[in-house]
Protein backbone atom coordinates (compact mmCIF):
# COMPACT_ATOMS: atom_id res chain seq x y z
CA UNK A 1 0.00 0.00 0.00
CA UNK A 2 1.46 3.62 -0.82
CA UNK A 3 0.40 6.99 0.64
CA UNK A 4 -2.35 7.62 -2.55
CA UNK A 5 -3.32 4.43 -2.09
CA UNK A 6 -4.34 4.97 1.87
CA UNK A 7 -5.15 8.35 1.26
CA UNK A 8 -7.29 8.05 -1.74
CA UNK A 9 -9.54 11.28 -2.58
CA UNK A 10 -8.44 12.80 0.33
CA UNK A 11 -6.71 15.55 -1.27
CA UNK A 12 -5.89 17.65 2.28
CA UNK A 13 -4.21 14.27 3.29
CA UNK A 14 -1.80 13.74 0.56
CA UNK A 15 -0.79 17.46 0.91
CA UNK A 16 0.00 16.94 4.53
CA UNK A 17 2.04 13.69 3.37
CA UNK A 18 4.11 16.09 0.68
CA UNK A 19 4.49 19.07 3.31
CA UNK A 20 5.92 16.50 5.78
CA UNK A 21 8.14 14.73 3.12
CA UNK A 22 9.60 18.16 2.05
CA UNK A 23 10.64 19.09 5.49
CA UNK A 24 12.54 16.13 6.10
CA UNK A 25 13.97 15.92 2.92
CA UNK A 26 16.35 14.65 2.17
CA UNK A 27 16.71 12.71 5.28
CA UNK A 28 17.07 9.23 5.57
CA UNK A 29 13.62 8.09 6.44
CA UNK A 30 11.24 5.11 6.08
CA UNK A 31 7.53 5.61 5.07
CA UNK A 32 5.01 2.84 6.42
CA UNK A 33 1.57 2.47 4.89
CA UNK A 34 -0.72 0.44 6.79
CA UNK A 35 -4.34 0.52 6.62
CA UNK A 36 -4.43 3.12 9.73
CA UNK A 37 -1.96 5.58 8.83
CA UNK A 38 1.42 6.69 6.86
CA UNK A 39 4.25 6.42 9.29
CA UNK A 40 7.57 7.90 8.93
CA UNK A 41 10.53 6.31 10.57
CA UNK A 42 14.02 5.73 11.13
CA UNK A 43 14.90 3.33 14.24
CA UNK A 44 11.25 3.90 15.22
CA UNK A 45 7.98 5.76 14.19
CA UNK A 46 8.12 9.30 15.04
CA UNK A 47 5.47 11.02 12.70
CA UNK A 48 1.97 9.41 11.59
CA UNK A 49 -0.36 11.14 8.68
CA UNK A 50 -3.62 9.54 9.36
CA UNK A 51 -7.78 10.23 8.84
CA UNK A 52 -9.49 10.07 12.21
CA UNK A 53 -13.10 9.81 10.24
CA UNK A 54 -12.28 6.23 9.52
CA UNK A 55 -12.44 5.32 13.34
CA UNK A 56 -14.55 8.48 15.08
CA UNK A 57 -18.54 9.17 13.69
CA UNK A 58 -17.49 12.86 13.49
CA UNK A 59 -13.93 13.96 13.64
CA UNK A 60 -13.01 17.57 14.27
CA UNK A 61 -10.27 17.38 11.37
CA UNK A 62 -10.13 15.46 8.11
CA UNK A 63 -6.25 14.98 8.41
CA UNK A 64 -3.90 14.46 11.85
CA UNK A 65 -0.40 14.67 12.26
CA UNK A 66 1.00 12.58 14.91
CA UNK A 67 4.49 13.15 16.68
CA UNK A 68 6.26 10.82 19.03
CA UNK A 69 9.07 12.78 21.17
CA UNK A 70 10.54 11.83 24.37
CA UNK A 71 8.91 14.91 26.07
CA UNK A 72 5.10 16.94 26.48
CA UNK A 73 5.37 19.58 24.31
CA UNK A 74 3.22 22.77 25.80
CA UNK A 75 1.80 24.21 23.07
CA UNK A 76 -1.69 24.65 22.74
CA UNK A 77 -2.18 23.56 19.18
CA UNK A 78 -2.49 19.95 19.97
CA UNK A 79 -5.89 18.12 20.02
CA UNK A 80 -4.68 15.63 22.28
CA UNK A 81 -1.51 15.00 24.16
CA UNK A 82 -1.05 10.75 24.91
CA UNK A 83 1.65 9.35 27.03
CA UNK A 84 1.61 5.67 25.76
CA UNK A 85 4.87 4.80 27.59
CA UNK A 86 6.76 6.26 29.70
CA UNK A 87 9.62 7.30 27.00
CA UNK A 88 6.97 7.91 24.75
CA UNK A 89 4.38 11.52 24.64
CA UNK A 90 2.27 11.24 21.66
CA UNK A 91 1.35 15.08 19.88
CA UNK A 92 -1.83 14.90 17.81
CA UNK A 93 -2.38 17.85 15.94
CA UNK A 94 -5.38 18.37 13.83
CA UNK A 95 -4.85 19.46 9.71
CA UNK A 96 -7.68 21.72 8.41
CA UNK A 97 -5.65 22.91 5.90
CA UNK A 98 -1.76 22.53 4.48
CA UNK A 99 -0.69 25.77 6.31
CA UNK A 100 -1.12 24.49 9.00
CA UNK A 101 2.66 22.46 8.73
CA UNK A 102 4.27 25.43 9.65
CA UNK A 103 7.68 26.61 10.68
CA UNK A 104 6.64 25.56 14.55
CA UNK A 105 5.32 22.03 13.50
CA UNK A 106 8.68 21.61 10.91
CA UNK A 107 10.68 22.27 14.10
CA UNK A 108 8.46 19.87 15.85
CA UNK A 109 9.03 17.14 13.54
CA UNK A 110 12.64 17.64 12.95
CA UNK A 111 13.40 17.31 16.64
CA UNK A 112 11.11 13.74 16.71
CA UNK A 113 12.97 12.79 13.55
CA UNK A 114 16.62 13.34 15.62
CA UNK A 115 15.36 11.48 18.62
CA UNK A 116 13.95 8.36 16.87
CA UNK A 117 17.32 8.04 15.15
């Protein structure tokens, strides 16, 4: 399976897939399609692209972006903050539209990316 594939006519979520790509270009990293999400990796999973409508009746977002650090970020952007493990906090950030991968969220994902390494 490949991100168009899991993304299909969701047009929002294969921009957020590109935007993410581009900032961590050109970066060694691994993309995972499953049937829940695009996952981008090195040693481990640090940034998901996934559609929350295909497990929630009505989802406040089309699109999420997902980052796995080793710390709570504070900002007040996130949806959700998770703490799945205890080296783990999980970031979900709702997409309602491309610009919303900005500077803040390329710093964001750069710093998972170094940490997963």
């Amino acid at each position: 399976m490949t991100p168009d594939d899991y993304f299909g006519e969701c047009r929002l979520g294969i921009e957020v897939f590109a935007a993410v790509s581009e900032i961590l270009r050109p970066r060694p990293v691994e993309v995972r399609t499953t049937k829940s999400q695009v996952a981008f990796r090195t040693r481990r999973g640090f940034a998901y692209v996934w559609m929350p409508g295909r497990y929630l009746s009505n989802p406040g977002a089309q699109v999420v972006l997902s980052i796995a650090l080793d710390r709570r970020l504070g900002s007040e952007r996130f949806k959700e903050v998770a703490h799945p493990s205890t080296r783990i906090w999980q970031h979900h950030l709702e997409i309602h539209e491309v610009t919303d991968i900005d500077d803040e969220v390329a710093r964001w994902l750069l710093e998972a990316y170094e940490r997963a390494g």
